[in-house]
C-alpha atoms as a PDB file:
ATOM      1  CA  UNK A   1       0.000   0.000   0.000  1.00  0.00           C
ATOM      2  CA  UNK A   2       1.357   3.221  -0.923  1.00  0.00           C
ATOM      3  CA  UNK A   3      -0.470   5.426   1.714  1.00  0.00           C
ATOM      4  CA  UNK A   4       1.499   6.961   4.584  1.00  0.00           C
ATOM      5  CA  UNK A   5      -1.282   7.480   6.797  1.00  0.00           C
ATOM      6  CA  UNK A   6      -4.624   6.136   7.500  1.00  0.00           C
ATOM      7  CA  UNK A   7      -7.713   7.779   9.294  1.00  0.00           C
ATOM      8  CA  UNK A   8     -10.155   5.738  11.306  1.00  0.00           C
ATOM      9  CA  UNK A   9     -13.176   7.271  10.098  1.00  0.00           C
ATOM     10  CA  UNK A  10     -15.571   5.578  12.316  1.00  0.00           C
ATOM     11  CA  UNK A  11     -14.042   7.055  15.376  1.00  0.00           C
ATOM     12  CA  UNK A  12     -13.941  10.964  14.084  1.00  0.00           C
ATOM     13  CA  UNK A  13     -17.927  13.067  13.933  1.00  0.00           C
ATOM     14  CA  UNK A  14     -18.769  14.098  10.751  1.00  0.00           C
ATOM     15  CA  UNK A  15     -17.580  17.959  11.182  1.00  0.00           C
ATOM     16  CA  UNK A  16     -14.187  16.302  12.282  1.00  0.00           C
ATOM     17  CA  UNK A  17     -13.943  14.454   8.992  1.00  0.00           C
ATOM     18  CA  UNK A  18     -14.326  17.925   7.322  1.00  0.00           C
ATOM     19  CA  UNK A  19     -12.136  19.615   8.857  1.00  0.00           C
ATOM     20  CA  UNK A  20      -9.234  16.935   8.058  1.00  0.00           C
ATOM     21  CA  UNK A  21     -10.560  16.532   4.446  1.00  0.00           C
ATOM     22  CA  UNK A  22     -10.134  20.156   3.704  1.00  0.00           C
ATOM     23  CA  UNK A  23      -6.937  20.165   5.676  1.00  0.00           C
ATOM     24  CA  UNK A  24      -5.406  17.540   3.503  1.00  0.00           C
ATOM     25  CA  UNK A  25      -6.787  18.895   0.645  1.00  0.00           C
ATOM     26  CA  UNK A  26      -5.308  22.781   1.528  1.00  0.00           C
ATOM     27  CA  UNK A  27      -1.992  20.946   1.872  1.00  0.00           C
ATOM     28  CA  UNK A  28      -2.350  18.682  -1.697  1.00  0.00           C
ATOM     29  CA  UNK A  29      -3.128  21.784  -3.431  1.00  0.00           C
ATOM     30  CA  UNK A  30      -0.430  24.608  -1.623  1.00  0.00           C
ATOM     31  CA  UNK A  31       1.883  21.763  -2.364  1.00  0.00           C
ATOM     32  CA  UNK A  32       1.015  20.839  -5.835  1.00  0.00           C
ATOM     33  CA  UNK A  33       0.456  17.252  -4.846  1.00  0.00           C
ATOM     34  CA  UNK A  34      -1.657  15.395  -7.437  1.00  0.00           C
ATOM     35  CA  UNK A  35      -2.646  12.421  -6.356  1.00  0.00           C
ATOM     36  CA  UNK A  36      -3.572  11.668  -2.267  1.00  0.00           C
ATOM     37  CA  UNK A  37      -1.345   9.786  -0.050  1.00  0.00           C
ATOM     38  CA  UNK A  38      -3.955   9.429   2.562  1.00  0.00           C
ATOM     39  CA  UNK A  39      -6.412   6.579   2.966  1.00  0.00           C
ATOM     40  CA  UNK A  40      -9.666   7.036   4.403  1.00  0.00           C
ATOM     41  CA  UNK A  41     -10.910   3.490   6.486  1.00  0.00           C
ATOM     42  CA  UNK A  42     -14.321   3.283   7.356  1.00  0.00           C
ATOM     43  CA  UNK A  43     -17.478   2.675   6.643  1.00  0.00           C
ATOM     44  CA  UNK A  44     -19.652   5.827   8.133  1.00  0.00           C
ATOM     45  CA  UNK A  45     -19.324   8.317   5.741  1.00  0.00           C
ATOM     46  CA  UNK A  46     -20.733   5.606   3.004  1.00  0.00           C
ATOM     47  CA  UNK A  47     -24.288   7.083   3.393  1.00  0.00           C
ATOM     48  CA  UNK A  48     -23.236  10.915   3.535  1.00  0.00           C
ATOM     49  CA  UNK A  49     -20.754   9.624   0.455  1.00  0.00           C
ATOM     50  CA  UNK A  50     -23.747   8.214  -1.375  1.00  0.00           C
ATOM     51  CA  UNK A  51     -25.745  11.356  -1.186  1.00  0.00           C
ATOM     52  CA  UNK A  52     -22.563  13.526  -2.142  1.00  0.00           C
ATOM     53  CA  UNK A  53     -23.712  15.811  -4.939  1.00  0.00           C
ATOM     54  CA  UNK A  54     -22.268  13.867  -8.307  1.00  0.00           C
ATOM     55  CA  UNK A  55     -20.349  16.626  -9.338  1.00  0.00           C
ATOM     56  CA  UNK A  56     -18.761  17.411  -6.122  1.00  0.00           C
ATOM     57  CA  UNK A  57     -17.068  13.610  -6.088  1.00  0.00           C
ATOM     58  CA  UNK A  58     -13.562  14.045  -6.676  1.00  0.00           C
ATOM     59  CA  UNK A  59     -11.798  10.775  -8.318  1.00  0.00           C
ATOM     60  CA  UNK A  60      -9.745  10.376  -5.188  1.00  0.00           C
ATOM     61  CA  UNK A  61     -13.101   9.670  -2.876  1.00  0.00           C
ATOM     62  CA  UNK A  62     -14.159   7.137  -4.905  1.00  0.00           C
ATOM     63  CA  UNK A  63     -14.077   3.309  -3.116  1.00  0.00           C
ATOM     64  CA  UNK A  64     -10.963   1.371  -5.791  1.00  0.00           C
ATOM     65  CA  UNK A  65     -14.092  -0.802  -6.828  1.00  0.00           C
ATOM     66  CA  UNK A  66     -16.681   1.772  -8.187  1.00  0.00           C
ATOM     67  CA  UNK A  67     -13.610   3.456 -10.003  1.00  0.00           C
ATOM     68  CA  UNK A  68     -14.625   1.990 -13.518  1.00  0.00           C
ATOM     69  CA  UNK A  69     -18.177   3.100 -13.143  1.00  0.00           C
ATOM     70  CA  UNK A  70     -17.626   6.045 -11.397  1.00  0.00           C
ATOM     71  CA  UNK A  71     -15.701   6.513 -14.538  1.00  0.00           C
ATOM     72  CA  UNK A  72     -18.269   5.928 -17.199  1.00  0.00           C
ATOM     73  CA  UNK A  73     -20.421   7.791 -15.007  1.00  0.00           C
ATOM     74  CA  UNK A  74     -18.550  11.041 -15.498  1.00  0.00           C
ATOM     75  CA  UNK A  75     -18.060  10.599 -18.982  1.00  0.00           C
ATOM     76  CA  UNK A  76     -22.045  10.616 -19.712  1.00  0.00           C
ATOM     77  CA  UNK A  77     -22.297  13.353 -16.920  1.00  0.00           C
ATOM     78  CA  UNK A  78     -20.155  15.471 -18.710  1.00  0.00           C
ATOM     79  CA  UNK A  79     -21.783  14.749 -22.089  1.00  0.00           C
ATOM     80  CA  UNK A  80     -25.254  15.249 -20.706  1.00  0.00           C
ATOM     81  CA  UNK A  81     -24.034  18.896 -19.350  1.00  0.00           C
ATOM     82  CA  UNK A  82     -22.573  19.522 -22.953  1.00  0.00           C
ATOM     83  CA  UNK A  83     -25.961  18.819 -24.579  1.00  0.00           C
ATOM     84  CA  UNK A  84     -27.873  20.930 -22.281  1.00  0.00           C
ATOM     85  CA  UNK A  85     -25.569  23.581 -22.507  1.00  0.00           C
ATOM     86  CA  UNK A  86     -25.636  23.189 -26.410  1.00  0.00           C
ATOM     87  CA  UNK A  87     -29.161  23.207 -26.702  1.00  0.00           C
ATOM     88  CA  UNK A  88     -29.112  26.699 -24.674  1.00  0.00           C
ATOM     89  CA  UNK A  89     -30.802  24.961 -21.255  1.00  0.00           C
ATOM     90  CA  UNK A  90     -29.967  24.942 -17.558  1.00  0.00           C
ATOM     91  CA  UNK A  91     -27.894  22.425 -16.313  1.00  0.00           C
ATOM     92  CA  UNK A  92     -29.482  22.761 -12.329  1.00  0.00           C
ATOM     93  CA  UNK A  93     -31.503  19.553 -12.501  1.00  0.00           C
ATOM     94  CA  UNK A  94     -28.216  17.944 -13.893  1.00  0.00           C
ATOM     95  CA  UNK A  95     -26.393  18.997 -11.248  1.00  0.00           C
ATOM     96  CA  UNK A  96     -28.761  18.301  -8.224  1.00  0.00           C
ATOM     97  CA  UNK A  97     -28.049  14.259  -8.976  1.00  0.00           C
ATOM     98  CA  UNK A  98     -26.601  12.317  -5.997  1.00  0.00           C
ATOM     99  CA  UNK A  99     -23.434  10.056  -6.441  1.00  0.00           C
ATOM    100  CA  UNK A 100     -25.740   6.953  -5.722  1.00  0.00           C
ATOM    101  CA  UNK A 101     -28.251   7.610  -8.205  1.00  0.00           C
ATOM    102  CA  UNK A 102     -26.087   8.452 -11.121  1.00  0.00           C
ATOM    103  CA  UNK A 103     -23.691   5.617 -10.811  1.00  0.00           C
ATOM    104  CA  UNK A 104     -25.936   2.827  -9.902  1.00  0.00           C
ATOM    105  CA  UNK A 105     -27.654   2.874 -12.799  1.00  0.00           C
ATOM    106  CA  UNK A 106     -23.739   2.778 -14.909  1.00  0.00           C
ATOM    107  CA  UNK A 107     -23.089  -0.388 -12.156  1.00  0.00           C
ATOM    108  CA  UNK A 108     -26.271  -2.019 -13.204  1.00  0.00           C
ATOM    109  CA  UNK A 109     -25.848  -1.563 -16.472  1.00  0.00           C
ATOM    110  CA  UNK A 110     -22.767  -3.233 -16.332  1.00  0.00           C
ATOM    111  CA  UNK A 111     -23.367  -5.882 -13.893  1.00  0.00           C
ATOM    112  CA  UNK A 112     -26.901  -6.647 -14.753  1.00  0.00           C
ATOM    113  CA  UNK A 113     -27.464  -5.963 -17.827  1.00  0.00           C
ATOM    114  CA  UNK A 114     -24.182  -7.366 -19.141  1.00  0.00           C
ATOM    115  CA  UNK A 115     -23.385  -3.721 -21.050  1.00  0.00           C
ATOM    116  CA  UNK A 116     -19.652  -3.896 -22.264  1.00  0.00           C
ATOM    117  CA  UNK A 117     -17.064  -0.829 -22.297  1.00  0.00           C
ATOM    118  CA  UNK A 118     -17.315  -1.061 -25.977  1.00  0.00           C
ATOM    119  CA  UNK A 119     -21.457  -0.511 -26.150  1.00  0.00           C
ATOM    120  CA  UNK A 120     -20.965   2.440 -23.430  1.00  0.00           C
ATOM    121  CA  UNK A 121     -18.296   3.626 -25.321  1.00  0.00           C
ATOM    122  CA  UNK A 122     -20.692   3.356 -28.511  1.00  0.00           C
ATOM    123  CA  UNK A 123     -23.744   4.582 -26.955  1.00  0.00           C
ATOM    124  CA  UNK A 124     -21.614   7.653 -25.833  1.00  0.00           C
ATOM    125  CA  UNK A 125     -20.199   8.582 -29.170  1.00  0.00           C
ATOM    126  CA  UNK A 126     -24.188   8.253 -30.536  1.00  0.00           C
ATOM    127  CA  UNK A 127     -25.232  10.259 -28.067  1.00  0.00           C
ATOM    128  CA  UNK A 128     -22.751  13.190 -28.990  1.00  0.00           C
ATOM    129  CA  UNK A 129     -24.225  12.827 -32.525  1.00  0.00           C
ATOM    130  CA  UNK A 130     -27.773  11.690 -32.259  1.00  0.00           C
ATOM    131  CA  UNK A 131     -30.096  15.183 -32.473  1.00  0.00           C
ATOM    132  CA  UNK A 132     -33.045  13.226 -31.390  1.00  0.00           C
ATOM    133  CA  UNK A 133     -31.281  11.248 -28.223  1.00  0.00           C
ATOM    134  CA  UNK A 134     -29.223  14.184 -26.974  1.00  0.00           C
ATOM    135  CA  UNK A 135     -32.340  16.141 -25.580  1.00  0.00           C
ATOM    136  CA  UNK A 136     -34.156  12.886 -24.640  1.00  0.00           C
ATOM    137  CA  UNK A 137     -31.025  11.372 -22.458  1.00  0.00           C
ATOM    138  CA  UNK A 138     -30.496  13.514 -19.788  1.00  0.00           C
ATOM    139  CA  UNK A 139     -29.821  10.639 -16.815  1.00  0.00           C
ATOM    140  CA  UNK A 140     -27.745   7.805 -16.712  1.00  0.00           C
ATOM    141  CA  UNK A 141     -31.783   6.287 -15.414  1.00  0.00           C
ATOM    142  CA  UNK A 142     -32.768   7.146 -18.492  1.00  0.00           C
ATOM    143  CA  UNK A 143     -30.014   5.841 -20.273  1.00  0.00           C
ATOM    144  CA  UNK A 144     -30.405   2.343 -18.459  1.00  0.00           C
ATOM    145  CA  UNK A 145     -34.061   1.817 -19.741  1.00  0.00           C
ATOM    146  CA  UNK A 146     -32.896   3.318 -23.444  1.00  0.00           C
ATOM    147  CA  UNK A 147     -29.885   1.694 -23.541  1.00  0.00           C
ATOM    148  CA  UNK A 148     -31.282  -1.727 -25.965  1.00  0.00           C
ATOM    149  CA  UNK A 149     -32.750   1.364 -28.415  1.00  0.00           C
ATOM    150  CA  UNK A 150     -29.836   3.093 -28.535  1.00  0.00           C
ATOM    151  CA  UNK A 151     -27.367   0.285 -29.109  1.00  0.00           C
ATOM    152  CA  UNK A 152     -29.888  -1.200 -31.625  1.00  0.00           C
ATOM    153  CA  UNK A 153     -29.806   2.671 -33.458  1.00  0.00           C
ATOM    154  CA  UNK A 154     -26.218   3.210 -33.166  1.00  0.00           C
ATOM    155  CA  UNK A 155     -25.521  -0.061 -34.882  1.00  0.00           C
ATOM    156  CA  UNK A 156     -27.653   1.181 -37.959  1.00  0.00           C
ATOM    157  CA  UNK A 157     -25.933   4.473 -37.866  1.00  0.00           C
ATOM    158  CA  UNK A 158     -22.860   2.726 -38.073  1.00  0.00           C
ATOM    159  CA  UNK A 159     -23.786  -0.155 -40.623  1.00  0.00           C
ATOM    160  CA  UNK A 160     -25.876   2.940 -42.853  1.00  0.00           C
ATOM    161  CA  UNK A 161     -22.333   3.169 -45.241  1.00  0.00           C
ATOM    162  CA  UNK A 162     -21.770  -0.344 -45.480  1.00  0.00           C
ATOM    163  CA  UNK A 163     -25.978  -1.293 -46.249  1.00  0.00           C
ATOM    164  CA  UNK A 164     -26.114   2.036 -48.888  1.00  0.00           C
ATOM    165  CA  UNK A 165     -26.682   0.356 -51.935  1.00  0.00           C
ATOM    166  CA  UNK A 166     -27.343  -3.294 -50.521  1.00  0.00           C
ATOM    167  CA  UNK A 167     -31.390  -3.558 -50.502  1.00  0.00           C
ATOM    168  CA  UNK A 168     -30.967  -3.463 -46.609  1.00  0.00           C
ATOM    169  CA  UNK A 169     -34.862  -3.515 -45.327  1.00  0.00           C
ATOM    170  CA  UNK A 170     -35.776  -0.831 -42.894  1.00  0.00           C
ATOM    171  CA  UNK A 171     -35.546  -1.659 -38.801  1.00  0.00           C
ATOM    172  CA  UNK A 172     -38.864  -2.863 -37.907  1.00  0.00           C
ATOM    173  CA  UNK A 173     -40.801  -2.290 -34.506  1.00  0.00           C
ATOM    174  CA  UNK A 174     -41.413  -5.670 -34.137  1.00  0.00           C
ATOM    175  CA  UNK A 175     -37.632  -6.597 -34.985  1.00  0.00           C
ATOM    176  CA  UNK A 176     -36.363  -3.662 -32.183  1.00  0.00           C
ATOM    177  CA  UNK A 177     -38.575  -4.997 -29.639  1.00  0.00           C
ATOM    178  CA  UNK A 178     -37.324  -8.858 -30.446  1.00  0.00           C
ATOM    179  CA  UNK A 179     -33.410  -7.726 -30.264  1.00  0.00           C
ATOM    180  CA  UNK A 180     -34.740  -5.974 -26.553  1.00  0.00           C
ATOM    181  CA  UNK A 181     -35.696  -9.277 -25.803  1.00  0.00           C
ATOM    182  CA  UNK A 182     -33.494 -11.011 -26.495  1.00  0.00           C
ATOM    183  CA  UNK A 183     -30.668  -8.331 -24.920  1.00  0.00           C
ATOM    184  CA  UNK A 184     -32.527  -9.107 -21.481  1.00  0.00           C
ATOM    185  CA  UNK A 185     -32.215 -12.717 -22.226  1.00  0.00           C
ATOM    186  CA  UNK A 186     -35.924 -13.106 -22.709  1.00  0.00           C
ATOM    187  CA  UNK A 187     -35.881 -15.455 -25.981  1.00  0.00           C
ATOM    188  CA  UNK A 188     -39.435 -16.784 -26.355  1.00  0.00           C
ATOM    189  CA  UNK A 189     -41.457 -15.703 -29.534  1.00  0.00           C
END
């Protein structure tokens, strides 16, 4: 372990805990330090973590196994901001989202739903593009229940070159909802 000190956490109050996070924090930053040699042990400040404004999580806070989807998380936060700022709207409801509800949805996604880096990474790029998407995903809830749609849409947007010419049918209803299906591992009909 490269830290050179640790803090019981369960044995300081919570205005304690402030008071050394901003100290160590004063001390990283008058001393150009990037990256913190301090770990954090403990489990109480998982609930006040959880409800931590999203955008007011700094990398470093972040438990080593929510790092990837913490990650991902920040990436679509940050592309979600873009669009509303784009599109000329406030960014207030955006930035009211807790840590716990924007990256559970990113875990589940990846845990759950079996969504690989590649598909975020796919369903992000769409997103930058997509007129129609980039007003109507604004949440990383949202993008969880849109995901199958998007992925499905994103894969004709890609394939569009390579079908120009080809006789390629259009994407049926019926043929989006079966590939949903069949994404949540529901294969009857």
């Amino acid at each position: 372990m490269d830290n050179l000190y640790k803090f019981h956490l369960e044995k300081l109050k919570p205005e304690q805990l402030k008071k050394v996070q901003k100290l160590v924090e004063k001390f990283h930053k008058e001393n150009e330090i990037t990256s913190l040699p301090i770990s954090f042990v403990g489990d109480t400040s998982k609930a006040r973590f959880d409800n931590k404004l999203f955008h007011k999580v700094d990398e470093y806070e972040v438990p080593n196994d929510q790092k990837a989807y913490y990650n991902i998380a920040k990436a679509f936060y940050d592309l979600f901001k873009n669009n509303l700022e784009e599109a000329g709207s406030i960014t207030s409801s955006l930035e009211k989202s807790r840590y716990k509800g924007f990256v559970d949805p990113v875990r589940l996604m990846a845990e759950k739903d079996k969504v690989s880096l590649m598909q975020f990474r796919k369903v992000y790029d769409f997103l930058k593009t997509s007129d129609f998407w980039k007003k109507n995903i604004l949440s990383t809830n949202k993008l969880r229940k849109q995901i199958p749609t998007l992925l499905i849409q994103a894969n004709g947007e890609s394939n569009k070159t390579a079908n120009i010419g080809t006789g390629a049918k259009n994407i049926t209803q019926d043929y989006i909802e079966k590939i949903k299906r069949e994404i949540s591992g529901d294969f009857t009909s």
